[in-house]
C-alpha atoms as a PDB file:
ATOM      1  CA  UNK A   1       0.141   0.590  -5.018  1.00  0.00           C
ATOM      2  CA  UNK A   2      -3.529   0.430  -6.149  1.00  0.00           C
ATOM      3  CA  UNK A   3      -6.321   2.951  -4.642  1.00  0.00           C
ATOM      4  CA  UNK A   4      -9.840   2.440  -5.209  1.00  0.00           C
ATOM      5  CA  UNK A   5     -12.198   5.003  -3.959  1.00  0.00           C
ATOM      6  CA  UNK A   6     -14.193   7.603  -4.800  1.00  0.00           C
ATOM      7  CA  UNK A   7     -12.955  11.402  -5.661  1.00  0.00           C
ATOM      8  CA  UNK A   8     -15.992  12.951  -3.849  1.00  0.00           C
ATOM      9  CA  UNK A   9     -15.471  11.029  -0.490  1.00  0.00           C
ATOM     10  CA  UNK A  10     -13.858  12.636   2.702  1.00  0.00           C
ATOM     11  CA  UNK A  11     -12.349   9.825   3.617  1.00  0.00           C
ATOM     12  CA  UNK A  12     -10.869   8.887   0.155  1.00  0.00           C
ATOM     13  CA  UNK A  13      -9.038  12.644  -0.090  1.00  0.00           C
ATOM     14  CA  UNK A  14      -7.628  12.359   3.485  1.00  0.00           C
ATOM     15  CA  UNK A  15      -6.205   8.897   2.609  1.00  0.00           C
ATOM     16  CA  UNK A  16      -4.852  10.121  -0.695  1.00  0.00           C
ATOM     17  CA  UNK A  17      -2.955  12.949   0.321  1.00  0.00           C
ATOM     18  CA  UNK A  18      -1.354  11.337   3.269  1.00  0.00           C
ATOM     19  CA  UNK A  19      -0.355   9.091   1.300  1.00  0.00           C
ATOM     20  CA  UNK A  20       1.209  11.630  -1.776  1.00  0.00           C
ATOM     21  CA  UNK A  21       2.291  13.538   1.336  1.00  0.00           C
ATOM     22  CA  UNK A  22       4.350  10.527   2.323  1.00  0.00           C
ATOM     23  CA  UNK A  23       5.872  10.172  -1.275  1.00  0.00           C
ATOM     24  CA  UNK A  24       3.779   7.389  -2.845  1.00  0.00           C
ATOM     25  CA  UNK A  25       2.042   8.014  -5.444  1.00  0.00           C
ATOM     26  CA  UNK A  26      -0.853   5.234  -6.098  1.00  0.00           C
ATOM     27  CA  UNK A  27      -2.873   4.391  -9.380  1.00  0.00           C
ATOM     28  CA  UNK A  28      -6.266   5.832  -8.644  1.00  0.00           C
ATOM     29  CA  UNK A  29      -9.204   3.718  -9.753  1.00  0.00           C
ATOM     30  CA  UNK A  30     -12.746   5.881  -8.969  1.00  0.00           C
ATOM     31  CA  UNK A  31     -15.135   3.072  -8.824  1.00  0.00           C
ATOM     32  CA  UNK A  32     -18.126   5.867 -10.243  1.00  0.00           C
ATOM     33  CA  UNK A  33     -15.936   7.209 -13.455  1.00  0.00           C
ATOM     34  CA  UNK A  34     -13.301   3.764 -14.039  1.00  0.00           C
ATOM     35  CA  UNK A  35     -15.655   0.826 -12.488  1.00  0.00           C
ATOM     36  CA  UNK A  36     -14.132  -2.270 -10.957  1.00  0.00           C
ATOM     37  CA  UNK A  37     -12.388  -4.937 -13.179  1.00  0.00           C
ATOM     38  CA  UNK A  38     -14.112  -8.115 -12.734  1.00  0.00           C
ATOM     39  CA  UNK A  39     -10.690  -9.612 -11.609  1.00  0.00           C
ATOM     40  CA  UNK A  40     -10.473  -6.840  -8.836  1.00  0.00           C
ATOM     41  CA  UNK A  41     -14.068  -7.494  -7.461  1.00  0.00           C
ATOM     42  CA  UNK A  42     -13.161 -10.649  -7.028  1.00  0.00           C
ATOM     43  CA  UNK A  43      -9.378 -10.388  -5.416  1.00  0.00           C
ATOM     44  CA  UNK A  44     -11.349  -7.365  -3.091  1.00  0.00           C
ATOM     45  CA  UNK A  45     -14.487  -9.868  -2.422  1.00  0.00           C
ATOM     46  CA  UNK A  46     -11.608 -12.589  -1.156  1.00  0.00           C
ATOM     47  CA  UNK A  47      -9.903 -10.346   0.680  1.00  0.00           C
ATOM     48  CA  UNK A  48     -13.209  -8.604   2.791  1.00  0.00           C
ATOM     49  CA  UNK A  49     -15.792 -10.854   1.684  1.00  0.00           C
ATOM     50  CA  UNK A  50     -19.457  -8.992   2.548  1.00  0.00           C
ATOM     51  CA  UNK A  51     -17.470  -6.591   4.790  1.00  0.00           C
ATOM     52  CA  UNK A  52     -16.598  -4.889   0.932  1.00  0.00           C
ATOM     53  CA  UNK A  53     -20.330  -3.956   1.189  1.00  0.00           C
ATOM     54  CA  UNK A  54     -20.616  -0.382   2.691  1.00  0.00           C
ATOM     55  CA  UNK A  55     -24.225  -0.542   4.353  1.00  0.00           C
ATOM     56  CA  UNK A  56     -24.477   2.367   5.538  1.00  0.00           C
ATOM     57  CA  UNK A  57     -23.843   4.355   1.792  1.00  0.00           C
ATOM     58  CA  UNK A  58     -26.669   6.488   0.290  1.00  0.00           C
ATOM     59  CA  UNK A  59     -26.391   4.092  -2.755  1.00  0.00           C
ATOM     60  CA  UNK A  60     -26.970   0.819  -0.354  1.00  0.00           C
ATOM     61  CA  UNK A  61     -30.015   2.541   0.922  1.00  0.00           C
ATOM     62  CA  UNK A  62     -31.094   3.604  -2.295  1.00  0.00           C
ATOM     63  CA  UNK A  63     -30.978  -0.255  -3.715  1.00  0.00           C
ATOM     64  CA  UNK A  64     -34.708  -2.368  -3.963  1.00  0.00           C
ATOM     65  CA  UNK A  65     -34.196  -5.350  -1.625  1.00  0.00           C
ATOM     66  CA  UNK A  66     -33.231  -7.972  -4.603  1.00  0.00           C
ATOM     67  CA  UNK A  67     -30.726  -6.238  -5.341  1.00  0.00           C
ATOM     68  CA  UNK A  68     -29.254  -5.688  -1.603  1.00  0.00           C
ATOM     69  CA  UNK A  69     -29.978  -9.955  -1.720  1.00  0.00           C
ATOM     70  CA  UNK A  70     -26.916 -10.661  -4.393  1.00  0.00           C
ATOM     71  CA  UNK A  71     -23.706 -11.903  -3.657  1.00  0.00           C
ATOM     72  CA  UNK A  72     -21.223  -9.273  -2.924  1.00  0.00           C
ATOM     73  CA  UNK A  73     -19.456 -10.180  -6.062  1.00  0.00           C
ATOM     74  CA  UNK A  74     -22.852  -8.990  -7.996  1.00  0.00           C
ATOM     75  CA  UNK A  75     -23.370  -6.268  -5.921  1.00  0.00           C
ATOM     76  CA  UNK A  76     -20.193  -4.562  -6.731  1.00  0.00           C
ATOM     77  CA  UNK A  77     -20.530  -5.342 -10.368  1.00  0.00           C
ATOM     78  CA  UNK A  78     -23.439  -4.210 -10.432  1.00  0.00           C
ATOM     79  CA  UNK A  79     -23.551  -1.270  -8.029  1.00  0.00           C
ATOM     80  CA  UNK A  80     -19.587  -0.300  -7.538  1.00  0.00           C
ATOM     81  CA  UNK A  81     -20.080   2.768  -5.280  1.00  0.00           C
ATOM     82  CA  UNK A  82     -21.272   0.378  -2.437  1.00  0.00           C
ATOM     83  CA  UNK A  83     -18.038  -0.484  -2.072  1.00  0.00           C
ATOM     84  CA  UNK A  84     -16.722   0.271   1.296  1.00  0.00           C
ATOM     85  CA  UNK A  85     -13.763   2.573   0.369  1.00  0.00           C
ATOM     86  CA  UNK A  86     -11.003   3.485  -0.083  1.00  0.00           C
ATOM     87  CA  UNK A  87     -10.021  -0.648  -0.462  1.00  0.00           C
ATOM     88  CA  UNK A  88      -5.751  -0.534  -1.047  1.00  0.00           C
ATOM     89  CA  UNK A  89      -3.946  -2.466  -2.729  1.00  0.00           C
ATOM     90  CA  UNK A  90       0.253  -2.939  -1.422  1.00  0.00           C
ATOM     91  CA  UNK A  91       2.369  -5.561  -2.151  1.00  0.00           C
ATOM     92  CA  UNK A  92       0.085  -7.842  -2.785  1.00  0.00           C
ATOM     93  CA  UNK A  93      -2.106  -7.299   0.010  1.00  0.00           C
ATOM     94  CA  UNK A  94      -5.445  -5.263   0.010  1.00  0.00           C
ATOM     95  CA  UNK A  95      -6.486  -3.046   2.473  1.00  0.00           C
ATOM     96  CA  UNK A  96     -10.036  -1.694   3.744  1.00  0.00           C
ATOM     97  CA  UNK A  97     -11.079   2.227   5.052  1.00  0.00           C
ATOM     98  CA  UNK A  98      -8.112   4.270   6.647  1.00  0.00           C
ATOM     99  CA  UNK A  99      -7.956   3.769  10.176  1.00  0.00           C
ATOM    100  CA  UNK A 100      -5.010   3.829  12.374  1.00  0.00           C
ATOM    101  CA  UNK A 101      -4.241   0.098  11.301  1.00  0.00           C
ATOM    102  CA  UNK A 102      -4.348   0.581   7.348  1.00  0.00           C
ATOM    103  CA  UNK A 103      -2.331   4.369   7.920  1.00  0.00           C
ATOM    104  CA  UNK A 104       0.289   2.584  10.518  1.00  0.00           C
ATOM    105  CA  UNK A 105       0.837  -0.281   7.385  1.00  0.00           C
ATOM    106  CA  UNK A 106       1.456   1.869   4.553  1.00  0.00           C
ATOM    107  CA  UNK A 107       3.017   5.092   6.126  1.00  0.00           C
ATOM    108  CA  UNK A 108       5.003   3.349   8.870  1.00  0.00           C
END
């Protein structure tokens, strides 16, 4: 299992330690310190398309509008931490935020 977040986000920690509570313990990618592999952009960007892009961050509201204009694949290049998070990677399959749906799939 993949995990792609940020260490200084709520929502991130929560989803991390139920998930080490539950025994798994995921490779953390934090998408300010590690960036995002062009090949994982791309896989997340498939998976989400422009629903990747977290508009309501402090970074997406900090971005000039030409840069809020790119694809989502350039975006996230370019700006990682607009990335909706935490985006979770099982099996194959990716995952977006930690509701009910995302903790019912990996925790059962």
């Amino acid at each position: 299992m993949r995990f792609f977040g940020l260490k200084t986000c709520d929502t991130c920690r929560k989803a991390l330690a139920a998930l080490r509570e539950a025994g798994i313990t995921p490779e953390v990618t934090d998408v300010r310190a590690d960036g995002l592999a062009t090949a994982d952009i791309a896989a997340i960007v498939a998976a989400f398309g422009d629903r990747a892009v977290n508009r309501a961050s402090a970074t997406w509201r900090g971005l000039p509008e030409e840069a809020r204009a790119l694809p989502a694949t350039e975006l996230l290049a370019a700006h990682p931490t607009v990335m909706k998070r935490p985006v979770i990677e099982a099996e194959g399959r990716f995952y977006l935020g930690w509701g009910a749906d995302v903790q019912a799939a990996l925790l059962g």
